[in-house]
Protein backbone atom coordinates (compact mmCIF):
# COMPACT_ATOMS: atom_id res chain seq x y z
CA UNK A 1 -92.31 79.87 -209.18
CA UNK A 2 -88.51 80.91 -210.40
CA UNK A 3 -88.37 78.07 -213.24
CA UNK A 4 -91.48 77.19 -214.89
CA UNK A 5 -92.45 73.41 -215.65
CA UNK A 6 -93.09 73.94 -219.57
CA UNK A 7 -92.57 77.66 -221.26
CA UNK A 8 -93.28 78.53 -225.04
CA UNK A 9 -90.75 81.02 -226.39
CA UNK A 10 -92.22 83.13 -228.78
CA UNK A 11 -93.91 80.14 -230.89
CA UNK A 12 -95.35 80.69 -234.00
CA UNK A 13 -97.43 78.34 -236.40
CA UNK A 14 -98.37 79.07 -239.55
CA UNK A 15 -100.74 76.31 -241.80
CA UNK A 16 -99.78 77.87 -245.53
CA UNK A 17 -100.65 81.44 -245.29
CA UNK A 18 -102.48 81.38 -242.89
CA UNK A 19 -100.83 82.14 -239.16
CA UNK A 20 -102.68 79.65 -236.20
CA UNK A 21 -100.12 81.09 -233.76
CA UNK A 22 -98.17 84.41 -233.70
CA UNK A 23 -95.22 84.89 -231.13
CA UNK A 24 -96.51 83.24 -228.62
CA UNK A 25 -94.93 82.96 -224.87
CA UNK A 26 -96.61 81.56 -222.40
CA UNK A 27 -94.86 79.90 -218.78
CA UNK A 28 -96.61 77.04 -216.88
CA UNK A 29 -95.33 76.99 -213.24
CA UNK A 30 -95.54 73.65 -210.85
CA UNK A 31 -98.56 74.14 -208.25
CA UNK A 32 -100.82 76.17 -210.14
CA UNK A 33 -104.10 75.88 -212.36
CA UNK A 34 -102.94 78.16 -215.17
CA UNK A 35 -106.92 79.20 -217.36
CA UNK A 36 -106.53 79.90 -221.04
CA UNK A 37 -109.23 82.09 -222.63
CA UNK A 38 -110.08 82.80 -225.98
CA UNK A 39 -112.64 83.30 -228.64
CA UNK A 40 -112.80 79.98 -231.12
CA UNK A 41 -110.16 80.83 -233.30
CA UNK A 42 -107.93 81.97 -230.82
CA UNK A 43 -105.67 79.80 -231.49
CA UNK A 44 -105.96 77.72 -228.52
CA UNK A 45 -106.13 74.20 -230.18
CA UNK A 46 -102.96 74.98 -232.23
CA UNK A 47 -101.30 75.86 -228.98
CA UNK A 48 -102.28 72.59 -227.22
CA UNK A 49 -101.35 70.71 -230.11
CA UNK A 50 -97.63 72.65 -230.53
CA UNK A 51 -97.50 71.72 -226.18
CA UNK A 52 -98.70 67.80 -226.74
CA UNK A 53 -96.43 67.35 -230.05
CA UNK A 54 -99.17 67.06 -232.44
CA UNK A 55 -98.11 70.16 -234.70
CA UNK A 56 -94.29 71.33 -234.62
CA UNK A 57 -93.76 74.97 -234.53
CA UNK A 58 -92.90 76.93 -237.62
CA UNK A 59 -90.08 78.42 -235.38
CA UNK A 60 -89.87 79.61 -231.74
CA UNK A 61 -88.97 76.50 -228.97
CA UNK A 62 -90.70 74.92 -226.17
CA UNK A 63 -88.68 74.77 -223.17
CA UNK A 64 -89.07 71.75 -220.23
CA UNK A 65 -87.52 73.21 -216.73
CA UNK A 66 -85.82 75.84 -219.00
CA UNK A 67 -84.07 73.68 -221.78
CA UNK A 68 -84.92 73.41 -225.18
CA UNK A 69 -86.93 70.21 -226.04
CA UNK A 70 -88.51 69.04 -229.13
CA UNK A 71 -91.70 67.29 -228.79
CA UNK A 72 -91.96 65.11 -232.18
CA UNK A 73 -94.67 64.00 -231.01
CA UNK A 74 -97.39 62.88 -228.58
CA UNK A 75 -95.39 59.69 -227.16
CA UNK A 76 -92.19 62.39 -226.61
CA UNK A 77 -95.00 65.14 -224.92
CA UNK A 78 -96.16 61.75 -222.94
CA UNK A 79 -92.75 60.66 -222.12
CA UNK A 80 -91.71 64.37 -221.01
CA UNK A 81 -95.03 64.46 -218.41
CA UNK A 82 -97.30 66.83 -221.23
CA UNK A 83 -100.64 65.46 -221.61
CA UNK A 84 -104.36 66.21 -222.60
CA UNK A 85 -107.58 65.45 -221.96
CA UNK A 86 -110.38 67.07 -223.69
CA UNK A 87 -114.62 67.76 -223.53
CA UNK A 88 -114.82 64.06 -225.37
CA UNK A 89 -112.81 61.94 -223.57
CA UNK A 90 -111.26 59.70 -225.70
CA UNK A 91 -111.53 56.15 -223.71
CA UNK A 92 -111.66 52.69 -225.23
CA UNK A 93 -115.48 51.25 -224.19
CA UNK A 94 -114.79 47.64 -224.35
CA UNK A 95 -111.84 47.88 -222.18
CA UNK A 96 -112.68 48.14 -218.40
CA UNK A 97 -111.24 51.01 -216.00
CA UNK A 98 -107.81 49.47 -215.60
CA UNK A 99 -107.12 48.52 -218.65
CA UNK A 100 -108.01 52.20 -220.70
CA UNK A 101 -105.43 53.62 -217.10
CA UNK A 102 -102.29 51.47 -218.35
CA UNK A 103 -103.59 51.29 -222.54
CA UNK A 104 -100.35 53.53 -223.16
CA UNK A 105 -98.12 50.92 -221.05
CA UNK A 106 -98.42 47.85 -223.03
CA UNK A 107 -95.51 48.41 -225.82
CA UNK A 108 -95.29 44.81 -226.32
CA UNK A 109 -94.79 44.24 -222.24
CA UNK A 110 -96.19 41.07 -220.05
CA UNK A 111 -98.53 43.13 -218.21
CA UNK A 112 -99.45 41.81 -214.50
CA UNK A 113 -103.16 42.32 -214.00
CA UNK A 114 -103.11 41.96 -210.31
CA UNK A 115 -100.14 44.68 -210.24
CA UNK A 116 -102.31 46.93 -212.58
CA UNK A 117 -105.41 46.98 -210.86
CA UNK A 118 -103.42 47.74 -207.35
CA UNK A 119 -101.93 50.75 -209.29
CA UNK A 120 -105.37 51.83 -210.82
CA UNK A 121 -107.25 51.86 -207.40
CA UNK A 122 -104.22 54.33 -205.94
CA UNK A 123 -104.55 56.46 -208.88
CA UNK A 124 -108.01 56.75 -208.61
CA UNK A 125 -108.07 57.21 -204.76
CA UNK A 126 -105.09 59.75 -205.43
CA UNK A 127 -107.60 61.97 -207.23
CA UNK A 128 -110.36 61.31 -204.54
CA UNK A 129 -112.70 59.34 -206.54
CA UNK A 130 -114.55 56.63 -205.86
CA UNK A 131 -114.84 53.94 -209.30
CA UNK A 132 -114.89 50.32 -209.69
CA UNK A 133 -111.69 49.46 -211.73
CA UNK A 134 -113.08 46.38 -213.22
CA UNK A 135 -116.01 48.25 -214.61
CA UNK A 136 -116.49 48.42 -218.40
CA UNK A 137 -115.45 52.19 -219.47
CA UNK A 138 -118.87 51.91 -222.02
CA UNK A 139 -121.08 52.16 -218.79
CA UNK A 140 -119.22 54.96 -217.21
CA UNK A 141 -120.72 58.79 -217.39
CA UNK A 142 -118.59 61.66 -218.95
CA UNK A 143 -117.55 63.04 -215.80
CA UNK A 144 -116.23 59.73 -215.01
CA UNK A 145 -114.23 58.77 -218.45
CA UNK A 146 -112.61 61.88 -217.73
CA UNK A 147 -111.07 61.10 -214.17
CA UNK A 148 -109.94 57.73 -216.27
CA UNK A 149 -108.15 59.80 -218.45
CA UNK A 150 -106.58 62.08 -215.62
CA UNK A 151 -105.57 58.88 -213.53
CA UNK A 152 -103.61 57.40 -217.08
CA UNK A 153 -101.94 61.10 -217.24
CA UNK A 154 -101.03 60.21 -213.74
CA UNK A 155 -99.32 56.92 -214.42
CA UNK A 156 -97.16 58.40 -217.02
CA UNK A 157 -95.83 60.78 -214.72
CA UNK A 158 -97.63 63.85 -215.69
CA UNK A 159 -96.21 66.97 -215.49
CA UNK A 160 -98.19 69.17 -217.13
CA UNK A 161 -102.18 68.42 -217.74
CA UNK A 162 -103.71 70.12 -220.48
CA UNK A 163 -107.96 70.05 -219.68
CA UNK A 164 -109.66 71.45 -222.79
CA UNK A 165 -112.69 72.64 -222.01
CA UNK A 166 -113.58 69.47 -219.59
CA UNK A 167 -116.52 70.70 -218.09
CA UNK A 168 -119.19 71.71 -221.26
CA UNK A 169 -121.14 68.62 -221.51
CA UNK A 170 -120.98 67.66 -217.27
CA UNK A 171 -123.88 68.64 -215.24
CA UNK A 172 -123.01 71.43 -212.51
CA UNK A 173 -121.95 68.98 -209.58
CA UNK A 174 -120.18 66.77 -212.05
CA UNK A 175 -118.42 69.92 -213.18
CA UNK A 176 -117.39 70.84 -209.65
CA UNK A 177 -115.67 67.46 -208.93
CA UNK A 178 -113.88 67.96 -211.96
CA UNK A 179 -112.34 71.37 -210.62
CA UNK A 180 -111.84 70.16 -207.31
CA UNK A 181 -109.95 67.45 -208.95
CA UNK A 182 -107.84 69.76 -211.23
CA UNK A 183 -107.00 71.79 -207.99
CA UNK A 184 -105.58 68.56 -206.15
CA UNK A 185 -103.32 68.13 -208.64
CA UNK A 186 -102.19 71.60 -208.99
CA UNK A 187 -101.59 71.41 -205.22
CA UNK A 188 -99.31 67.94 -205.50
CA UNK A 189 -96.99 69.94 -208.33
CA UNK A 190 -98.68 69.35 -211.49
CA UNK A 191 -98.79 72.17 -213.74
CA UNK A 192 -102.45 72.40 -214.18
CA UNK A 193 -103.88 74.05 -217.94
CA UNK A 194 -107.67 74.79 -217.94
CA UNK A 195 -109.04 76.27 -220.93
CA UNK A 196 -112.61 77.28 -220.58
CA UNK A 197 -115.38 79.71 -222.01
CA UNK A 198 -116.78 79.79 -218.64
CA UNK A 199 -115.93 82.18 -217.17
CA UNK A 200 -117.63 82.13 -213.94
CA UNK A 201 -115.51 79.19 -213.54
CA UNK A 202 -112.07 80.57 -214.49
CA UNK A 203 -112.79 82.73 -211.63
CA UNK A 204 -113.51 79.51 -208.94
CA UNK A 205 -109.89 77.67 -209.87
CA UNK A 206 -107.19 79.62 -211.59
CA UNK A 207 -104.51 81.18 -209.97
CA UNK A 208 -103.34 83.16 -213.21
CA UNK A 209 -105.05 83.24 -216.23
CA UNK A 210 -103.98 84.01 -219.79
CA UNK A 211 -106.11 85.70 -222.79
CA UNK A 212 -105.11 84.95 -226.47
CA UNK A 213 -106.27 86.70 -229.67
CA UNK A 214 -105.66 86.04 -233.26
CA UNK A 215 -103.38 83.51 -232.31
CA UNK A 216 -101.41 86.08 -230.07
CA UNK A 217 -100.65 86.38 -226.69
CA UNK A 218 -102.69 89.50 -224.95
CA UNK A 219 -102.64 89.47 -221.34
CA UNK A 220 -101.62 86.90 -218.39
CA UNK A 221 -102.91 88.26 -214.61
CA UNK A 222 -103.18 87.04 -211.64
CA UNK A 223 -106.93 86.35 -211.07
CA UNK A 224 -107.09 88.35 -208.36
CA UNK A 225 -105.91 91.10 -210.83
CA UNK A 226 -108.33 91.03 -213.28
CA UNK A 227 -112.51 90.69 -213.59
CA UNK A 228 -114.27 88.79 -216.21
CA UNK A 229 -115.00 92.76 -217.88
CA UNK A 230 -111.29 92.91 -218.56
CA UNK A 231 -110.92 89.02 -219.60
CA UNK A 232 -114.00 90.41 -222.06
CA UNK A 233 -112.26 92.79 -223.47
CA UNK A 234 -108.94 91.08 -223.86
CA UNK A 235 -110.77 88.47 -225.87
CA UNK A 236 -112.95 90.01 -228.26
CA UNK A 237 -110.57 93.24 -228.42
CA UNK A 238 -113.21 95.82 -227.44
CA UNK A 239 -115.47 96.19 -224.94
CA UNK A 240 -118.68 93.95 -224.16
CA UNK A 241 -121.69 94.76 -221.93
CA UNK A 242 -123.85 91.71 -221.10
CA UNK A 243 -123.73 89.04 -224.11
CA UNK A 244 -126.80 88.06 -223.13
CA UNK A 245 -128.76 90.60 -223.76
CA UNK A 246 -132.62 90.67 -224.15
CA UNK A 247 -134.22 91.90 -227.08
CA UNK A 248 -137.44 93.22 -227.95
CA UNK A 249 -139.83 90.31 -229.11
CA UNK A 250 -141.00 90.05 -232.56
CA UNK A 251 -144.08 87.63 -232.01
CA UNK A 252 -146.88 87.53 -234.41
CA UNK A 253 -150.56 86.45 -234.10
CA UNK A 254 -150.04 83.23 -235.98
CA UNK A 255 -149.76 80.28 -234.74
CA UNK A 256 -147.00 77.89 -236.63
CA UNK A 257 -146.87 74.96 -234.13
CA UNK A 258 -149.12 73.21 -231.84
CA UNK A 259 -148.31 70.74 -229.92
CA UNK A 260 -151.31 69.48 -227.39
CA UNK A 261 -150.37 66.28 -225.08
CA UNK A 262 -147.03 65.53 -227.04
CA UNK A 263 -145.24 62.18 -225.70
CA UNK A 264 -142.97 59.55 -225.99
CA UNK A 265 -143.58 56.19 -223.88
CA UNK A 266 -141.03 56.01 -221.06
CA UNK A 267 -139.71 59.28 -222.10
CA UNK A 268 -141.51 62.22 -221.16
CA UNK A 269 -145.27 63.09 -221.03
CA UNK A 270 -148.16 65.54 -221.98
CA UNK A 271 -146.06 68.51 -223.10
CA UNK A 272 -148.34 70.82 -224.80
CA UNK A 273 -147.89 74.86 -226.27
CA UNK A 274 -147.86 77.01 -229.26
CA UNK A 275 -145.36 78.44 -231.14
CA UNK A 276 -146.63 81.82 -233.36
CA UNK A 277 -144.43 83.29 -236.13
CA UNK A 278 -142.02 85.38 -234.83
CA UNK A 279 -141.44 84.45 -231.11
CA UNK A 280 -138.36 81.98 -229.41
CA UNK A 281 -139.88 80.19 -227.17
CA UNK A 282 -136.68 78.73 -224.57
CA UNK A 283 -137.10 75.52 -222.72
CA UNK A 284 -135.40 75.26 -219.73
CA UNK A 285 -134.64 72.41 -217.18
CA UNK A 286 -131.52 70.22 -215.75
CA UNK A 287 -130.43 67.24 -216.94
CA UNK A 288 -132.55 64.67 -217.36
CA UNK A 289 -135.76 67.06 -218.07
CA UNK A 290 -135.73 65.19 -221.53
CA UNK A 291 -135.96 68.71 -223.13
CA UNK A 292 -133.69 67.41 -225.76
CA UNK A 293 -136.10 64.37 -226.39
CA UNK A 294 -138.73 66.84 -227.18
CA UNK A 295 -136.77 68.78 -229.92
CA UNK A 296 -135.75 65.16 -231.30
CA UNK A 297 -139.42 64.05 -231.81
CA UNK A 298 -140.59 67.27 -233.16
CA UNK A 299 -137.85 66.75 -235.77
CA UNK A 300 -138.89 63.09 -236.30
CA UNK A 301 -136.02 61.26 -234.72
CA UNK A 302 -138.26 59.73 -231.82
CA UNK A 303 -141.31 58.63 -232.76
CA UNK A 304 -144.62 60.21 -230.63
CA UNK A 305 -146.76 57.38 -228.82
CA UNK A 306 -149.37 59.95 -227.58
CA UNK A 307 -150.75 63.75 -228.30
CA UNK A 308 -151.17 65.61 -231.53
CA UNK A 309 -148.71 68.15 -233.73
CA UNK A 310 -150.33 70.67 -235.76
CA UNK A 311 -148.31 72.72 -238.47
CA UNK A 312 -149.42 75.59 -240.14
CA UNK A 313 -152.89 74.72 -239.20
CA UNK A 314 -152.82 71.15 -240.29
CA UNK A 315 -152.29 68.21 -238.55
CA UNK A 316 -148.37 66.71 -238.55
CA UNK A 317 -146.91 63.30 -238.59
CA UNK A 318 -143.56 62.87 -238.19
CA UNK A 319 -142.04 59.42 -239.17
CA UNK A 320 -138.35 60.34 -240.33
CA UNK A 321 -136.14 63.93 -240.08
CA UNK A 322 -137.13 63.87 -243.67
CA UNK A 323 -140.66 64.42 -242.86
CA UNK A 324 -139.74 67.24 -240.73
CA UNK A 325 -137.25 68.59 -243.66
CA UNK A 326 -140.08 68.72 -246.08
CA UNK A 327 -141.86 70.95 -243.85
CA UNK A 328 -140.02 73.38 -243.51
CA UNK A 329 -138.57 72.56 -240.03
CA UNK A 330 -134.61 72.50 -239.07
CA UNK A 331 -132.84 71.11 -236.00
CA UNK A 332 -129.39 72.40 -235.02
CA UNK A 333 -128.18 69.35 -232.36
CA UNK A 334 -126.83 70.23 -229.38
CA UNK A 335 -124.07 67.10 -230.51
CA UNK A 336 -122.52 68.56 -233.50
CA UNK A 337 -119.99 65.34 -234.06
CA UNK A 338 -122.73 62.59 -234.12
CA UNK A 339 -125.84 64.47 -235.51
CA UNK A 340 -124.93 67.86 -236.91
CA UNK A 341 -121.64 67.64 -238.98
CA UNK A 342 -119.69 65.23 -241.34
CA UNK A 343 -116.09 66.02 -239.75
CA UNK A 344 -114.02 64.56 -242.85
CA UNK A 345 -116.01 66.58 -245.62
CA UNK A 346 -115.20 70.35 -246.55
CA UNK A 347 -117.51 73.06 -245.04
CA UNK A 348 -118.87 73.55 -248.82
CA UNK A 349 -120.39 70.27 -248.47
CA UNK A 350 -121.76 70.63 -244.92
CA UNK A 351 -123.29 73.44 -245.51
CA UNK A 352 -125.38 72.21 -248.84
CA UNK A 353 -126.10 68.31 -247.23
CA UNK A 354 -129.80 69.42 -246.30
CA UNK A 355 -130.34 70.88 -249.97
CA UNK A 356 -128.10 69.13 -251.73
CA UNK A 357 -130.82 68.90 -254.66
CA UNK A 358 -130.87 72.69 -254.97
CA UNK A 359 -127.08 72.29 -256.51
CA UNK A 360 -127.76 69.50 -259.07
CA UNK A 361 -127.80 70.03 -262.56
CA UNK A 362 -129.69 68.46 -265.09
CA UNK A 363 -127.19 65.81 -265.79
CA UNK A 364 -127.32 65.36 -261.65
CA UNK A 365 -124.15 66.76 -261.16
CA UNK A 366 -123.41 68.91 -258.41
CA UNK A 367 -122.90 72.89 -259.46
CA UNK A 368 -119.84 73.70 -258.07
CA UNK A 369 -119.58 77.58 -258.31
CA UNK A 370 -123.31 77.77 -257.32
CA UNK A 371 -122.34 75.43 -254.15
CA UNK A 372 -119.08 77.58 -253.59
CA UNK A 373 -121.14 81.21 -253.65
CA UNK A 374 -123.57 80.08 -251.03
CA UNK A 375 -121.05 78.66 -248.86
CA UNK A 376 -118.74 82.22 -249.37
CA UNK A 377 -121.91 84.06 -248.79
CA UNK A 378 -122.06 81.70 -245.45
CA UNK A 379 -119.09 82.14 -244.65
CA UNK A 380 -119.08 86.15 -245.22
CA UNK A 381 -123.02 86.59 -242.97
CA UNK A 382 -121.76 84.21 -240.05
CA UNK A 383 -118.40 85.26 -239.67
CA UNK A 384 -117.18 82.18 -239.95
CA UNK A 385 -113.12 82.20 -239.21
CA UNK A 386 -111.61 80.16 -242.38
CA UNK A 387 -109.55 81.08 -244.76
CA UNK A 388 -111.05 78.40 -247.44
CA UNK A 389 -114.26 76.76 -247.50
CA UNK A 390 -112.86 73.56 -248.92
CA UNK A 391 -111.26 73.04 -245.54
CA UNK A 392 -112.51 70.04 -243.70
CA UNK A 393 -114.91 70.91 -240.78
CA UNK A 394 -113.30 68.88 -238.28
CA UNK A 395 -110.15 71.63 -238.91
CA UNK A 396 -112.82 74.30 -237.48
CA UNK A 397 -113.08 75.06 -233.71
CA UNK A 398 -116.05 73.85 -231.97
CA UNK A 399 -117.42 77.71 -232.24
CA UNK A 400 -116.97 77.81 -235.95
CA UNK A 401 -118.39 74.25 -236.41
CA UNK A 402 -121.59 75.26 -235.06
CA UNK A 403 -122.00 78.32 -237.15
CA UNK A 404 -121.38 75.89 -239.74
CA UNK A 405 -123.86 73.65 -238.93
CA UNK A 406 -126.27 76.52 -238.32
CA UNK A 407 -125.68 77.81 -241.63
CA UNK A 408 -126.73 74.27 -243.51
CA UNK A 409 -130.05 74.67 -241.73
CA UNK A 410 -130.84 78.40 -242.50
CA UNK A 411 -129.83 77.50 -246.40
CA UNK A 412 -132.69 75.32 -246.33
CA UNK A 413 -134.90 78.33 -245.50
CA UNK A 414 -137.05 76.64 -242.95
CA UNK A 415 -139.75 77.98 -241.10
CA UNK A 416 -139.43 76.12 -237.86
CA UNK A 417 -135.76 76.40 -236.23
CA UNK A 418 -135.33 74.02 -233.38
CA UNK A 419 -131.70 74.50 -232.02
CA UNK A 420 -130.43 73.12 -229.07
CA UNK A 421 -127.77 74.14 -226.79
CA UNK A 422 -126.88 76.93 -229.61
CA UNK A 423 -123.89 78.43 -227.63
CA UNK A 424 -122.16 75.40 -225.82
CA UNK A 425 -118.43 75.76 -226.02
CA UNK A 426 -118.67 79.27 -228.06
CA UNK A 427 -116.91 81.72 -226.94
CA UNK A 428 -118.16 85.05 -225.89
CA UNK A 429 -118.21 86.90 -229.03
CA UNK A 430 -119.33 83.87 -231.19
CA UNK A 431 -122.32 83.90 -228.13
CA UNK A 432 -123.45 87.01 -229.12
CA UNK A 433 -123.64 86.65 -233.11
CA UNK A 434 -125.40 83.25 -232.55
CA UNK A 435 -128.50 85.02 -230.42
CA UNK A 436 -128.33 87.87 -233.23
CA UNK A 437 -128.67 85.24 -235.75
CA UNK A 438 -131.65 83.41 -233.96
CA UNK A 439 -133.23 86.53 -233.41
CA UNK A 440 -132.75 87.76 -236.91
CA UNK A 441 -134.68 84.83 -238.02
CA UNK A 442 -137.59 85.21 -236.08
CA UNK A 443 -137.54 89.06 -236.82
CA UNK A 444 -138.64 87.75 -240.43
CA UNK A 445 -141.33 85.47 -239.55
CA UNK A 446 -139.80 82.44 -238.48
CA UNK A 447 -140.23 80.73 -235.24
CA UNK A 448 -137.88 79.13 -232.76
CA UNK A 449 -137.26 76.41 -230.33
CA UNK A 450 -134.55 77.27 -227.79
CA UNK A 451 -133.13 74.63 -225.66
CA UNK A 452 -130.55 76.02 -223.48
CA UNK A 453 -129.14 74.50 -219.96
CA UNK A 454 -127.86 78.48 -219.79
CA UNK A 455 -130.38 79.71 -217.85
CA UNK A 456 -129.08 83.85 -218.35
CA UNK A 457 -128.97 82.86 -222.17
CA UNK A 458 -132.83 81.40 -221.38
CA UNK A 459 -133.54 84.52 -219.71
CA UNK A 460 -132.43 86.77 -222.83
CA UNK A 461 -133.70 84.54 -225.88
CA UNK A 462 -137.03 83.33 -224.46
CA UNK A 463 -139.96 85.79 -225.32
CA UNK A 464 -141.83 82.73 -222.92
CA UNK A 465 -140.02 79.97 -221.56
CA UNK A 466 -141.43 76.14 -220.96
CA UNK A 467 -139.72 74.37 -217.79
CA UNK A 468 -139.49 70.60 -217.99
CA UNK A 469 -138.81 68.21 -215.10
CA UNK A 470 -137.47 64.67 -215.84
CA UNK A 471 -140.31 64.56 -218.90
CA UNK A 472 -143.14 66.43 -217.46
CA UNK A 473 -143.85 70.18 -218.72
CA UNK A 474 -143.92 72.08 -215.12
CA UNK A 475 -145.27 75.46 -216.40
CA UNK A 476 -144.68 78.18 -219.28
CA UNK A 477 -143.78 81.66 -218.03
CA UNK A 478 -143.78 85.38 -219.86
CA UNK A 479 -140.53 86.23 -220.40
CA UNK A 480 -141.39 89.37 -217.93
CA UNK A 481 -142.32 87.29 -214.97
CA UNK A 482 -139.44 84.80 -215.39
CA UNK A 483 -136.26 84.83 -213.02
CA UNK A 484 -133.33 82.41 -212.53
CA UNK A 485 -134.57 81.73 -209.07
CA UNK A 486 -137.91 80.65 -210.17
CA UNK A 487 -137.04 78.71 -213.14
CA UNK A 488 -135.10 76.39 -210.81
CA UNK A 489 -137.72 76.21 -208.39
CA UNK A 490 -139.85 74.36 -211.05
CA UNK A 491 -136.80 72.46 -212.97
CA UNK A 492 -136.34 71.44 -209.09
CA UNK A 493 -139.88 70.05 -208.62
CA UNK A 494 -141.81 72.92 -207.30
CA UNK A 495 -145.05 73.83 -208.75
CA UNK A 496 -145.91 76.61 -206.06
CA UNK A 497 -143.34 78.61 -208.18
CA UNK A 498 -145.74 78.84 -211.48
């Protein structure tokens, strides 16, 4: 480990006044699975994109096996062995498994199909999967488009692999292939980048792993060196007890929702509870519980085939998210790119889509200033790290895009706030303001809908928690007779554990 693969020598990006990354050095040795930690805002994207020749630096130099290179952009990263693959991989669904491996090959080439597929089934076997190369990439599962994406890195020669957070949407065992993959490469040479807020697994596959801040570089340790207290601290500059903490429930006697023998044909089946003023209720299950399903048709997205709502003591109908809107109830999606955000418009605008009437004049024009306060006074409550608000959304990292999407709901004042998957791909800190937030708005009279796949974050946000099993409601427990053992017990099929 004398001469590292790809080094950054004191690298610094700046984006107008504003500084995305500030002297930062940071060496990437052959054989090892280098972890990259960081709050959102970090500045890990910027860093990524300096590595894959997306951004330039404002001055510093990357170095390939110590000489000075200049990667103008992603063909000269791809050309140098420097690539990237990300949580959404970034396949073409029409095209079948060989054809998305070799998309980067064509350049106006005869291509040989026979000779391509021969090279795709060694690529694939060379990162011990098992997948049809003739198969359409549009029927393939996450964890799958990703080992696509690894095996193209691998027929360009890749040096150095970049994985950006590539396990947050895969279940746990596709999440473990993934790392066992990452290490395979690691141990044939490849310099191996895995940037994660998990820490748990940080700890399972990095040799050394490196903490930025503020766009800086803090710490780099051997993981045997360090503990994920340290890597805490590092990242959020202080120190942090147990993000998940629980907090004291602020229930009320009324009842705000009731759902009795709520379903969805072919979906899921007979879930019934209630939901008072004041309490979270968390629901809990693996993948495929159809916990998500449940949020969408209480939000009006699916449309109910059996059982009855009830809403502030009336009955409910739900035929559009408008329906829901008008009632007062709000539904942070666990996909923030497809059903949360508008990537290409400014955060003022995200913010004020759900009450974009609030902001019209009497001419129906839209009140800028007035729009501009409430997204400042946004900005200001939910720390959210920008330096303008009339910066696109899609400029935000993934933890500051979800405070932006939670802010649009809470402008609308609801009184029902369904959120799913609240802190997936936030970073510690970000994890913490996001439960003060949901907790804050129960603590004055609101009432929540958790649905979490973290079952420590269920644990601290669930005053009672409803486990689901592949559509059918297994049991609600108290929050004081709930474990982590026994909630997978019945997300695993076991009723003896109610």
């Amino acid at each position: 480990m004398t001469q590292p693969t790809l080094a950054l020598r004191s690298v610094s990006k700046s984006f107008g006044m504003t500084a995305a990354l500030d002297d930062m050095t940071l060496e990437l040795f052959p054989g090892e699975v280098h972890a990259i930690v960081g709050e959102n805002g970090a500045g890990k994207s910027t860093m990524i994109k300096i590595m894959t020749g997306v951004h330039q630096p404002t001055s510093g130099r990357i170095e390939i096996d110590g000489a000075p290179v200049v990667m103008s952009g992603t063909k000269a990263a791809r050309l140098r062995g420097v690539a990237a693959i990300y949580q959404e991989p970034m396949v073409f669904p029409d095209l079948d498994v060989t054809e998305n491996i070799f998309i980067s090959a064509t350049d106006g080439l005869v291509l040989h199909r026979a000779a391509m597929r021969r090279d795709a089934l060694a690529l694939i076997a060379r990162i011990g999967m098992t997948l049809d190369v003739d198969r359409v990439a549009s029927g393939l599962s996450l964890a799958e488009q990703q080992a696509v994406e690894i095996a193209r890195a691998l027929s360009q020669d890749v040096r150095v692999l970049i994985m950006d957070e590539p396990t947050a949407s895969l279940s746990a065992h596709e999440a473990a292939e993934l790392r066992r993959i990452a290490r395979t490469l690691a141990d044939g040479g490849v310099a191996v980048v895995y940037i994660s807020h998990r820490l748990e697994e940080v700890f399972q596959i990095a040799d050394r792993v490196s903490v930025i801040r503020d766009g800086k570089h803090i710490s780099t340790r051997a993981i045997a060196d360090t503990n994920p207290q340290l890597l805490i601290a590092d990242m959020v500059g202080r120190e942090v007890g147990n993000y998940f903490t629980k907090m004291p429930s602020t229930a009320q006697d009324d009842v705000l929702l009731r759902v009795q023998g709520l379903g969805v044909a072919g979906v899921f089946d007979d879930v019934s509870f209630d939901l008072r003023r004041g309490e979270v209720l968390a629901m809990a299950g693996l993948i495929g519980a159809r916990r998500t399903d449940v949020a969408l048709t209480l939000f009006g997205i699916l449309r109910a085939t059996s059982g009855q709502v009830s809403y502030k003591g009336r009955p409910l109908t739900l035929r559009s998210p408008a329906d829901a809107i008008a009632a007062g109830i709000a539904y942070v999606s666990e996909d923030r790119r497809k059903l949360g955000l508008a990537m290409a418009l400014p955060i003022r605008w995200n913010i004020s889509l759900a009450t974009l009437k609030r902001y019209l004049s009497r001419l129906g024009l839209i009140d800028v200033g007035a729009e501009t306060d409430m997204a400042l006074s946004f900005r200001k409550r939910l720390n959210i790290r920008t330096p303008d608000v009339e910066m696109t959304v899609g400029m935000l990292s993934g933890g500051n895009q979800q405070k932006v999407m939670l802010a649009k709901w809470l402008n609308m004042q609801p009184d029902l706030l369904i959120v799913d998957e609240p802190t997936r791909g936030i970073d510690v800190g970000s994890k913490a303001e996001v439960h003060d937030l949901i907790r804050a708005f129960a603590a004055a009279g609101g009432a929540v809908l958790v649905v979490s796949s973290d079952l420590p974050e269920v644990l601290a946000m669930g005053d009672r928690i409803l486990v689901m099993r592949e559509g059918q409601q297994m049991a609600i427990l108290d929050s004081g007779e709930a474990s982590q053992e026994r909630i997978m017990a019945l997300a695993t099929g076991q009723r003896g554990a109610a």
